[in-house]
Protein backbone atom coordinates (compact mmCIF):
# COMPACT_ATOMS: atom_id res chain seq x y z
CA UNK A 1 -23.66 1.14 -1.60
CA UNK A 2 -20.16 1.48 -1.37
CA UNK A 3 -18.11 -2.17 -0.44
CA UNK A 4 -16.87 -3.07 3.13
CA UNK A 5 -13.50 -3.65 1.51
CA UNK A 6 -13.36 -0.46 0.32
CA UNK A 7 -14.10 1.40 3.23
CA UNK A 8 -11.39 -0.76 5.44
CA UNK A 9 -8.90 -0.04 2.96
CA UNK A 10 -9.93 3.67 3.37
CA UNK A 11 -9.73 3.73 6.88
CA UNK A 12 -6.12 1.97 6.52
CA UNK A 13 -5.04 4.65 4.07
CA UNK A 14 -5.54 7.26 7.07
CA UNK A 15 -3.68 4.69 9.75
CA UNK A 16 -0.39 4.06 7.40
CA UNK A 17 -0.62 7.91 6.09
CA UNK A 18 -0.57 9.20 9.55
CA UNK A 19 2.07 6.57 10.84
CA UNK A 20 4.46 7.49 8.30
CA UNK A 21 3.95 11.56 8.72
CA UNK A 22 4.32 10.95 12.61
CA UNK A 23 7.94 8.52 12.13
CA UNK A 24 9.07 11.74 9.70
CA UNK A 25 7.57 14.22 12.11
CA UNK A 26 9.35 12.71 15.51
CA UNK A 27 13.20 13.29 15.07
CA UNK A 28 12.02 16.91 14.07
CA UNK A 29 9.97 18.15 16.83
CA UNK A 30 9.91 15.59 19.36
CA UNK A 31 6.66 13.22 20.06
CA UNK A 32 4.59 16.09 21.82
CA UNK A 33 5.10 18.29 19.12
CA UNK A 34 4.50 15.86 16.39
CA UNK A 35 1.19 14.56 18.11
CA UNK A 36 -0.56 17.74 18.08
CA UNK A 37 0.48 18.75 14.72
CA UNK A 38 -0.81 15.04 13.50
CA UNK A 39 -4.36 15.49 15.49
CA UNK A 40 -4.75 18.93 14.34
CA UNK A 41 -3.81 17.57 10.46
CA UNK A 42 -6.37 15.05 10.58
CA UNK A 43 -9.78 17.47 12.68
CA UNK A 44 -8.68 19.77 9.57
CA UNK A 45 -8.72 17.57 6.91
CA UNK A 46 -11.68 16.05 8.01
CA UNK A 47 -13.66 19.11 9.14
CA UNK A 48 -12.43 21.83 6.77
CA UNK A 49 -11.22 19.64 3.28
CA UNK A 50 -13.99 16.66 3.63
CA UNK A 51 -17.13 18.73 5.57
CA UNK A 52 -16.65 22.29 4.52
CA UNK A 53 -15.46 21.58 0.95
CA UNK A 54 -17.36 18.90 0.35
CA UNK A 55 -14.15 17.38 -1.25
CA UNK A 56 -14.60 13.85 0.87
CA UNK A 57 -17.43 12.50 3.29
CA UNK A 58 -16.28 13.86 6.78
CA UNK A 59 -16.37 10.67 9.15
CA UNK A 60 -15.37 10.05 12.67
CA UNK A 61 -13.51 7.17 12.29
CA UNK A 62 -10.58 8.55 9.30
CA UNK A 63 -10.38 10.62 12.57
CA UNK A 64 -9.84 7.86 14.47
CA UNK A 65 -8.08 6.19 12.51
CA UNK A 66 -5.50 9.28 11.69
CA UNK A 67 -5.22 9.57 14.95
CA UNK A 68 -4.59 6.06 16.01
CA UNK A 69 -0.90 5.69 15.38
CA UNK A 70 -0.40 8.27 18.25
CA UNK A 71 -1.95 6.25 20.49
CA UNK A 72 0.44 3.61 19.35
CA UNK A 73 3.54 5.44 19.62
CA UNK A 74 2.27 6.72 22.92
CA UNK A 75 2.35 3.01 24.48
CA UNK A 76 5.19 2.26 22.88
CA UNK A 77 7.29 5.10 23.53
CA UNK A 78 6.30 4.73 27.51
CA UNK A 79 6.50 2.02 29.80
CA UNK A 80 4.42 3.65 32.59
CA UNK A 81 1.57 3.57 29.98
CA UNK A 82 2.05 -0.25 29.95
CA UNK A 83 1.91 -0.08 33.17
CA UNK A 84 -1.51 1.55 33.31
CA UNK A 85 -2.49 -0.55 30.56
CA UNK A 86 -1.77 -3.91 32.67
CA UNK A 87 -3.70 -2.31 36.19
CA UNK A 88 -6.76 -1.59 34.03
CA UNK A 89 -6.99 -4.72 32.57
CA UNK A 90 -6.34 -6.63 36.14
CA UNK A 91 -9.13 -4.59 37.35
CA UNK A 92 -11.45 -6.10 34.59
């Protein structure tokens, strides 16, 4: 059985990985452009280089976690989102 360390520093490896593409990426293309290229990256790598080629276990969450910077950038980058973020949590 593999560790629980190990498999948070995995999943941590895909959040800073991604974070750091998508900060490169932005001044480039923009933060549309760079979103979509960064989601696409990460379904590949985990369907085609981790499932297909057996070269990794293909998991949901180094999805997720790939993916999550986005997100992050996404709230930060718009205050509208905050906005939305504050009316769904009032509604709770």
């Amino acid at each position: 059985m593999i560790p629980f360390p190990y498999i948070m520093q995995d999943k941590l490896a895909h959040f800073f990985w991604s974070y750091i593409a998508l900060i490169v990426a932005i001044p480039f293309v923009g933060l549309w452009l760079a979103s979509i290229a960064l989601v696409c990256f990460a379904a590949w790598k985990e369907l085609w280089h981790d499932g297909k080629l057996k070269k990794g276990k293909k998991e949901f969450l180094d999805f997720a976690f790939s993916c999550l910077p986005i997100l992050l950038s996404w709230i930060n980058t718009n205050t509208n989102s905050l906005h939305l973020i504050n009316q769904i949590f009032n509604i709770l």
